[in-house]
PDB file of N, CA and C in Angstrom:
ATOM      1  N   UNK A   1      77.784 148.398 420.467  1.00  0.00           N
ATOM      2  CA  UNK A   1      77.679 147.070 421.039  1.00  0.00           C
ATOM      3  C   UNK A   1      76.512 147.057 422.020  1.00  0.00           C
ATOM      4  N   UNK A   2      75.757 146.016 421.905  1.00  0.00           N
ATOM      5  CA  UNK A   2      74.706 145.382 422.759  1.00  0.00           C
ATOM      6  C   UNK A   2      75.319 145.607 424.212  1.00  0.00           C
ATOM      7  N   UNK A   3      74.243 145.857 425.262  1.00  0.00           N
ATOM      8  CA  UNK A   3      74.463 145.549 426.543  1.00  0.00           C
ATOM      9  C   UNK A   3      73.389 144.590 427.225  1.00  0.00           C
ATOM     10  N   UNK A   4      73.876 143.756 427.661  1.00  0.00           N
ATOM     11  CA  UNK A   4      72.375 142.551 428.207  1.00  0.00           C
ATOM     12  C   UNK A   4      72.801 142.303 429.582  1.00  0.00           C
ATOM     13  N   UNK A   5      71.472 142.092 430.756  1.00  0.00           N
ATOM     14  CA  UNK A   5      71.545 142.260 431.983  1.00  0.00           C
ATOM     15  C   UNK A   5      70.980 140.947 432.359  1.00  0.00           C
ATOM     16  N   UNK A   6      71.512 139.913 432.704  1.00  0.00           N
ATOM     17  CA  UNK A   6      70.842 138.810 433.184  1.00  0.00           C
ATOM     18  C   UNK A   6      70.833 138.412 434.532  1.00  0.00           C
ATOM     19  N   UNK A   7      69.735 137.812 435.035  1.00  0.00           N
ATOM     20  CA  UNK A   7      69.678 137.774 436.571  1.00  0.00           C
ATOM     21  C   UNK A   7      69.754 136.292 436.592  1.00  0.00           C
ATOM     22  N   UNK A   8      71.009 135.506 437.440  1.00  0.00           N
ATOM     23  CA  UNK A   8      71.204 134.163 437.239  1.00  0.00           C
ATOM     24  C   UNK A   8      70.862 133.814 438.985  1.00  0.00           C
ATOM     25  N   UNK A   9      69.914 132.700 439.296  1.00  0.00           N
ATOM     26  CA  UNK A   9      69.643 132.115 440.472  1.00  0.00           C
ATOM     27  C   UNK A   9      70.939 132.012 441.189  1.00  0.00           C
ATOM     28  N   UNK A  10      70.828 132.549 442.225  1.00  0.00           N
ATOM     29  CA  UNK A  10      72.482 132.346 443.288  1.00  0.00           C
ATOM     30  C   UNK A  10      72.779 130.880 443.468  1.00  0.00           C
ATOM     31  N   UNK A  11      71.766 129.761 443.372  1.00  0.00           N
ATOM     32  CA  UNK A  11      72.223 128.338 443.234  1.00  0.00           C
ATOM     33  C   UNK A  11      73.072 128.396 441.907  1.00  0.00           C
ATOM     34  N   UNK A  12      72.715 129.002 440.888  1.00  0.00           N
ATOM     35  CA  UNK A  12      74.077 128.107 439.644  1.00  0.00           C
ATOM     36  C   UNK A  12      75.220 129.115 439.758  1.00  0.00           C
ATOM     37  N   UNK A  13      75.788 127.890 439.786  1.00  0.00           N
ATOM     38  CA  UNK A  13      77.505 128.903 439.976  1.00  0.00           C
ATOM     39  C   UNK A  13      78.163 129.094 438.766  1.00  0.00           C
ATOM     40  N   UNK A  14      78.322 130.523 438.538  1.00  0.00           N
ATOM     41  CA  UNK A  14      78.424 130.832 437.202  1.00  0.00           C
ATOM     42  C   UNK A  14      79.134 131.996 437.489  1.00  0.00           C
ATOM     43  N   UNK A  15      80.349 131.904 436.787  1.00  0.00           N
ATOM     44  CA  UNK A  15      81.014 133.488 437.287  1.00  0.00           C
ATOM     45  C   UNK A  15      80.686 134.205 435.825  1.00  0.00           C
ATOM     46  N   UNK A  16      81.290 135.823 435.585  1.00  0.00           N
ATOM     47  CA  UNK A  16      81.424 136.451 434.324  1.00  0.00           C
ATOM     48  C   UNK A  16      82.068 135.987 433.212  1.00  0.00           C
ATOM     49  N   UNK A  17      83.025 135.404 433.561  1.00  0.00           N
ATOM     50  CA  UNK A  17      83.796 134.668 432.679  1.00  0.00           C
ATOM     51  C   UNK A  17      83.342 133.757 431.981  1.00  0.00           C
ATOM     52  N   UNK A  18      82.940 132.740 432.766  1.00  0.00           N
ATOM     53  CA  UNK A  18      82.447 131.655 431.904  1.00  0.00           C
ATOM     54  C   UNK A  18      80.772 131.736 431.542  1.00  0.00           C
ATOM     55  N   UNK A  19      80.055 132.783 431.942  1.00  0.00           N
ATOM     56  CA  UNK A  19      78.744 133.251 431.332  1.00  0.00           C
ATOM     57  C   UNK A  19      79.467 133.583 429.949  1.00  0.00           C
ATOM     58  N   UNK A  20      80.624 134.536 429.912  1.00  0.00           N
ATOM     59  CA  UNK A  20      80.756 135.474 428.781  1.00  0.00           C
ATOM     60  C   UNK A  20      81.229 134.227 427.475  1.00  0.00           C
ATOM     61  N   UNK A  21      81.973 133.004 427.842  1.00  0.00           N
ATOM     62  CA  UNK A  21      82.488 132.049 427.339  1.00  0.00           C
ATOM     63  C   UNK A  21      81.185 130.916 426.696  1.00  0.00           C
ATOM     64  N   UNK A  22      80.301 130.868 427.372  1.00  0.00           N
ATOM     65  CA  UNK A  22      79.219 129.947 427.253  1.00  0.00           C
ATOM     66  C   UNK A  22      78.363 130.979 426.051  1.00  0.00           C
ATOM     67  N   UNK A  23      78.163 132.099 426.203  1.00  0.00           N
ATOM     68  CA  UNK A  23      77.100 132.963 425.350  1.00  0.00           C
ATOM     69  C   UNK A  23      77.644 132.884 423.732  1.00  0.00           C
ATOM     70  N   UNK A  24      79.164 133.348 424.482  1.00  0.00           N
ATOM     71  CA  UNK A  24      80.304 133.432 423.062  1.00  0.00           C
ATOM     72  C   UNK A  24      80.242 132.397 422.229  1.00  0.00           C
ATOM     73  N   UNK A  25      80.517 131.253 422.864  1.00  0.00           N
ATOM     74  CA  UNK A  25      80.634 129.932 422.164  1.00  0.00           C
ATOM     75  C   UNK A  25      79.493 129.485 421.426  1.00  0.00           C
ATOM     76  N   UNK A  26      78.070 129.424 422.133  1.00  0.00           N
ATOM     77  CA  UNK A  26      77.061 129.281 421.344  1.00  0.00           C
ATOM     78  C   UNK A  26      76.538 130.360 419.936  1.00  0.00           C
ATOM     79  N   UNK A  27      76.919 131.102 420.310  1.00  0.00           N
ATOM     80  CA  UNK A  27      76.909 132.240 418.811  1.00  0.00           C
ATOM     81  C   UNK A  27      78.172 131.775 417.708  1.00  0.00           C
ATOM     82  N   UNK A  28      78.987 131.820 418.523  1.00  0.00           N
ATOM     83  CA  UNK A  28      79.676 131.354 417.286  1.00  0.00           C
ATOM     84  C   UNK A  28      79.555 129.623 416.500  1.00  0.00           C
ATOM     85  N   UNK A  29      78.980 128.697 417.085  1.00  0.00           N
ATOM     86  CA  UNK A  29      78.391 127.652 416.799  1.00  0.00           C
ATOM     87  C   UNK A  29      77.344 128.368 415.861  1.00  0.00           C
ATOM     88  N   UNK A  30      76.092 128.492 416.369  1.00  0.00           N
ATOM     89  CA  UNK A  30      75.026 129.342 415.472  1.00  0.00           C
ATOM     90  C   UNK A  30      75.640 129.553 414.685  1.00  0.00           C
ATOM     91  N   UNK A  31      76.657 130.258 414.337  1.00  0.00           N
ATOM     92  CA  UNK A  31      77.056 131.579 412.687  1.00  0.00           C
ATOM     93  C   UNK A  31      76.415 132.544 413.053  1.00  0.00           C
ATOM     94  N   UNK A  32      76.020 132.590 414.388  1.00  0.00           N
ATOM     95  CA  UNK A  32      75.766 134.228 414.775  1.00  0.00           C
ATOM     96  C   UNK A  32      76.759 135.078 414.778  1.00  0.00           C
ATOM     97  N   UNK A  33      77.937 134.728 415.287  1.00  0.00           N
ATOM     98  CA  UNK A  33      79.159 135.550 415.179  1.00  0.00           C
ATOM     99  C   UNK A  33      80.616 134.811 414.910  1.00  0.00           C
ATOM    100  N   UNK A  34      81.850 135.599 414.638  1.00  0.00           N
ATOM    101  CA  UNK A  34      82.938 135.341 413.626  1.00  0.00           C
ATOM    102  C   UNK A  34      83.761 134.879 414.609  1.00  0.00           C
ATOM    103  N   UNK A  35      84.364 134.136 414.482  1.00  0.00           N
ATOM    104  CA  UNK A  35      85.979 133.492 415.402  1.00  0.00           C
ATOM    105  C   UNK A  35      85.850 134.666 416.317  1.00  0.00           C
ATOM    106  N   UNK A  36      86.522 135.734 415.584  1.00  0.00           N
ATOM    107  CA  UNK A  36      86.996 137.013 416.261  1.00  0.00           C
ATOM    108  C   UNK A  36      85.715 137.586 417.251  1.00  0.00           C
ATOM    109  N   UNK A  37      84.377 137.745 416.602  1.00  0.00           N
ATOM    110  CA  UNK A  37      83.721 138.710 417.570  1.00  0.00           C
ATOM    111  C   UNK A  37      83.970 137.539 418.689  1.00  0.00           C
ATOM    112  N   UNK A  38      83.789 136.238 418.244  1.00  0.00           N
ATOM    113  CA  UNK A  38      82.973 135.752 419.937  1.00  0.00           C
ATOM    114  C   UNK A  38      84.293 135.777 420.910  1.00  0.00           C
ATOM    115  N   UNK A  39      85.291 135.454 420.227  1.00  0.00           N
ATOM    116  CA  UNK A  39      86.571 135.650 421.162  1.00  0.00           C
ATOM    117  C   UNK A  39      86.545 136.863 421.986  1.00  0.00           C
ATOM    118  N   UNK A  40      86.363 138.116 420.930  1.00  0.00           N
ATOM    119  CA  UNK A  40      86.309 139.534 421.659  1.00  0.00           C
ATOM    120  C   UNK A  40      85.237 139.496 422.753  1.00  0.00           C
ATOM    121  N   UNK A  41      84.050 139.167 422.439  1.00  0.00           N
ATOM    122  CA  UNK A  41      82.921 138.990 423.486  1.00  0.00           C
ATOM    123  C   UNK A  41      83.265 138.392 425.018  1.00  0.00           C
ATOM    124  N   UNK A  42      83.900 137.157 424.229  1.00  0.00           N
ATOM    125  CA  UNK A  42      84.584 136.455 425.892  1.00  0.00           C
ATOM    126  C   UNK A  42      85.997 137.181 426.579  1.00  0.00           C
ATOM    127  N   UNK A  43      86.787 137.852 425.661  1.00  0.00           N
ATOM    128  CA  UNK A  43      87.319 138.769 426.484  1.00  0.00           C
ATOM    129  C   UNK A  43      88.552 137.763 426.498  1.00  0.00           C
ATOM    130  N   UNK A  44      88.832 137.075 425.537  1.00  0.00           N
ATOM    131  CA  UNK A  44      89.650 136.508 425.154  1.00  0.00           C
ATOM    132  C   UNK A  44      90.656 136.683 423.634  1.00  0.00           C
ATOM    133  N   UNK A  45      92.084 136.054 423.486  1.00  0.00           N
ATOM    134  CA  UNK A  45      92.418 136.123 422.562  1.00  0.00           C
ATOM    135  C   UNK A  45      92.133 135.346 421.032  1.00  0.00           C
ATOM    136  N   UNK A  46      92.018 135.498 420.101  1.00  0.00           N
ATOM    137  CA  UNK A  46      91.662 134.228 419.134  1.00  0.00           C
ATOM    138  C   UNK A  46      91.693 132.838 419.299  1.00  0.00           C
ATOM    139  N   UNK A  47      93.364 132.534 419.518  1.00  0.00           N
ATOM    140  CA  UNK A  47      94.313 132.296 419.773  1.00  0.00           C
ATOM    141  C   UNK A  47      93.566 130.898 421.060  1.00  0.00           C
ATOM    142  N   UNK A  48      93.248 131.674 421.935  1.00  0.00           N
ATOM    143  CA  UNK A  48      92.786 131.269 423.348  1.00  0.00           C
ATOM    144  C   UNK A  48      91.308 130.674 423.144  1.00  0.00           C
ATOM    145  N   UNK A  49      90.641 131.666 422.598  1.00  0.00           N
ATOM    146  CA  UNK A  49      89.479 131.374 422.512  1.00  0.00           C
ATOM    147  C   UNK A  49      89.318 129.667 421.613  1.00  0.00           C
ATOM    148  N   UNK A  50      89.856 129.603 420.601  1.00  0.00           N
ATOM    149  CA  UNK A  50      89.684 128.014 419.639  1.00  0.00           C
ATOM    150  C   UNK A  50      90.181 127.503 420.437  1.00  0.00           C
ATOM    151  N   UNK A  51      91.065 127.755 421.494  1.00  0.00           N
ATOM    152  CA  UNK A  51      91.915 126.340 422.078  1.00  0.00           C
ATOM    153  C   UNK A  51      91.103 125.941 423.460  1.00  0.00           C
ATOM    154  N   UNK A  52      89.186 126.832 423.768  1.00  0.00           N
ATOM    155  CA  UNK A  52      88.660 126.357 424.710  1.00  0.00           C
ATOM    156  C   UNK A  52      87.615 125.986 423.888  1.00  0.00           C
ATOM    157  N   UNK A  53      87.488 126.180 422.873  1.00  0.00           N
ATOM    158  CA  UNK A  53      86.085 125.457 422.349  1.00  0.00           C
ATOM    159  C   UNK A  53      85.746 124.137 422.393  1.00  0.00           C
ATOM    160  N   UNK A  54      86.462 123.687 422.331  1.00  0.00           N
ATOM    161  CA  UNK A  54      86.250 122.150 422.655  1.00  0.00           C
ATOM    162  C   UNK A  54      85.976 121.749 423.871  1.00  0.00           C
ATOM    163  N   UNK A  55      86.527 122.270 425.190  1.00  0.00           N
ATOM    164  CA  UNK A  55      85.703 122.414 426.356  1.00  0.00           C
ATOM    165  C   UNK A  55      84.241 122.306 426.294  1.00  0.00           C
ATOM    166  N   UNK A  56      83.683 123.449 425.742  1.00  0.00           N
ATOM    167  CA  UNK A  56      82.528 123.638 425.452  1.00  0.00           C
ATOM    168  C   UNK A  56      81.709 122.915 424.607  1.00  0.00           C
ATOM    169  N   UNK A  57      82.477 121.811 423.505  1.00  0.00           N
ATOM    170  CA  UNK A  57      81.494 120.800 423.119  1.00  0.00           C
ATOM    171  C   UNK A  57      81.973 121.608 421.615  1.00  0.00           C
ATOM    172  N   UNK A  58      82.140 122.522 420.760  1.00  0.00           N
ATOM    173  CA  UNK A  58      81.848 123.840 420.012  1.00  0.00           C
ATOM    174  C   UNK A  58      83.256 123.508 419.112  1.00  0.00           C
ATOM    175  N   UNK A  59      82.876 122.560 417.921  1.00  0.00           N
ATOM    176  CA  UNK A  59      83.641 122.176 417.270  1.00  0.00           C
ATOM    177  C   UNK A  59      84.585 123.735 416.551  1.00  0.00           C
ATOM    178  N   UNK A  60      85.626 123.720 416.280  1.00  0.00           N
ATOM    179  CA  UNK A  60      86.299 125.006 415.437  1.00  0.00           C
ATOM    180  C   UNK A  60      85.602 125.262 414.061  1.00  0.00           C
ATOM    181  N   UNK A  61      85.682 123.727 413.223  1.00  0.00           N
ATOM    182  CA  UNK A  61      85.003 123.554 412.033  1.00  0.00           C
ATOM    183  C   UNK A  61      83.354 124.161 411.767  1.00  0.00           C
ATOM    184  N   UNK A  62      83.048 125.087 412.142  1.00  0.00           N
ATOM    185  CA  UNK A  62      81.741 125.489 411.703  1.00  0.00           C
ATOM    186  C   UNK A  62      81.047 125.263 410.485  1.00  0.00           C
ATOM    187  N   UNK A  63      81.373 123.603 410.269  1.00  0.00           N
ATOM    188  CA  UNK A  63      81.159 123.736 408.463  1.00  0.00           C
ATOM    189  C   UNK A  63      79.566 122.780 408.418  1.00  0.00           C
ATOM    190  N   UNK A  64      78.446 122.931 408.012  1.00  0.00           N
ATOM    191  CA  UNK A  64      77.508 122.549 407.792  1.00  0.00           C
ATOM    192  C   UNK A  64      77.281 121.098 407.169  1.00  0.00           C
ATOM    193  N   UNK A  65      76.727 120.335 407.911  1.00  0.00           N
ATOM    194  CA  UNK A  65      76.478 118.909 407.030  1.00  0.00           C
ATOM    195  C   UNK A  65      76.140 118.557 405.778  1.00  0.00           C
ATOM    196  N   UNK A  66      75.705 119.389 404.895  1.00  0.00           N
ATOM    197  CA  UNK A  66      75.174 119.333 404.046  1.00  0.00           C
ATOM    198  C   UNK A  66      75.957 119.987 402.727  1.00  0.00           C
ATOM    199  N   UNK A  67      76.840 120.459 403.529  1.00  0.00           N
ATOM    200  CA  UNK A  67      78.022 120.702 402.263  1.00  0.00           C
ATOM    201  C   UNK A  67      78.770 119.709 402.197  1.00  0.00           C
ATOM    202  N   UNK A  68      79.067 119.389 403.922  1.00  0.00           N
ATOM    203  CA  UNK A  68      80.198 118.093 404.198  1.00  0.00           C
ATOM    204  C   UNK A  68      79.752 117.252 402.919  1.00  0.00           C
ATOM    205  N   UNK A  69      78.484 116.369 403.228  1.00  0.00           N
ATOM    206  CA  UNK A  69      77.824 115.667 402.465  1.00  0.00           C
ATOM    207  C   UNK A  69      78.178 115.901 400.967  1.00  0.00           C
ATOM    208  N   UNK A  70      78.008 117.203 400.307  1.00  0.00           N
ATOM    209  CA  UNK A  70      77.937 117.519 398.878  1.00  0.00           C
ATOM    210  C   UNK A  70      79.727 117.341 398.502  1.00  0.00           C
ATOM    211  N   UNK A  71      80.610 117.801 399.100  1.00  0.00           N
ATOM    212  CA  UNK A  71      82.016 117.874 399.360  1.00  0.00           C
ATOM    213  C   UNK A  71      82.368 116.396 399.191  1.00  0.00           C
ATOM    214  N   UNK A  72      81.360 115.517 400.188  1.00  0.00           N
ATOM    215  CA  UNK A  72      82.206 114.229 400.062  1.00  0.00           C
ATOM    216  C   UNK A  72      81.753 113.206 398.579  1.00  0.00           C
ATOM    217  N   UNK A  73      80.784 113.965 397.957  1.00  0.00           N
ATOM    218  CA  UNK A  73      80.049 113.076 397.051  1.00  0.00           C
ATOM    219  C   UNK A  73      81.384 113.639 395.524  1.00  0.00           C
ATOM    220  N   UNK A  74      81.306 114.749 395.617  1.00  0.00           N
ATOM    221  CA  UNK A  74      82.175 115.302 394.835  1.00  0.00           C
ATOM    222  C   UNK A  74      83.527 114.964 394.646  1.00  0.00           C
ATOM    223  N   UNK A  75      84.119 114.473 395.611  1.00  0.00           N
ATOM    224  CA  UNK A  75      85.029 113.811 396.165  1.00  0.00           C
ATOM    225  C   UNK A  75      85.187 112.636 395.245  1.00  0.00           C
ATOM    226  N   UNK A  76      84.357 111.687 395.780  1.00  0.00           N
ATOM    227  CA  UNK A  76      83.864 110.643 394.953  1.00  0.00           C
ATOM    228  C   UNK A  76      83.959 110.631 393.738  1.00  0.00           C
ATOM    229  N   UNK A  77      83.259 111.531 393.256  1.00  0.00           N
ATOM    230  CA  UNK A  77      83.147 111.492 391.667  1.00  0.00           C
ATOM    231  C   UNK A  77      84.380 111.958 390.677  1.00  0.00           C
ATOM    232  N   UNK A  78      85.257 112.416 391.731  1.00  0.00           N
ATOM    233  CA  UNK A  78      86.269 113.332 390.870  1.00  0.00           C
ATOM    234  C   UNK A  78      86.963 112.276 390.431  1.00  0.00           C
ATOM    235  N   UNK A  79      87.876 112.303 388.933  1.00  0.00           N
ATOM    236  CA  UNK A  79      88.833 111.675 388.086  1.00  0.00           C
ATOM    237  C   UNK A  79      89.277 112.396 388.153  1.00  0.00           C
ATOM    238  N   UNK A  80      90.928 111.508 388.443  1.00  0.00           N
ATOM    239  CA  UNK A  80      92.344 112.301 387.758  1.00  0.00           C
ATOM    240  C   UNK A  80      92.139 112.492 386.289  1.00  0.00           C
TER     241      UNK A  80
END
């Protein structure tokens, strides 16, 4: 595992926690990392972790517009 050292201005108030929650969340948005790593990253449970994403703006659904899109056209077209 990575180790990263960041030096944050003593004006923003930012504890470990919610640095580790903010980094987490945006990777797992990206598809940089899986439910699980970013949860593990924040030092949280799965469980815990989806039930703050939305805090963070960081929908659960990581699903791409452009499938949505293809999904809903398909949709459409399907006959019983």
């Amino acid at each position: 595992m990575k180790t990263i050292q960041l030096n944050i201005p003593d004006n923003v108030d930012l504890n470990d926690r919610e640095a580790k929650m903010l980094l987490a969340s945006r990777l797992f948005e990206k598809g940089k990392m899986t439910l699980g790593q970013a949860a593990e990253l924040a030092g949280l449970s799965k469980r815990t972790f989806m039930e703050i994403l939305g805090d963070y703006s960081v929908s659960l659904f990581n699903y791409p517009i452009s499938e949505l899109e293809n999904d809903v056209n398909n949709a459409r077209n399907y006959s019983l």
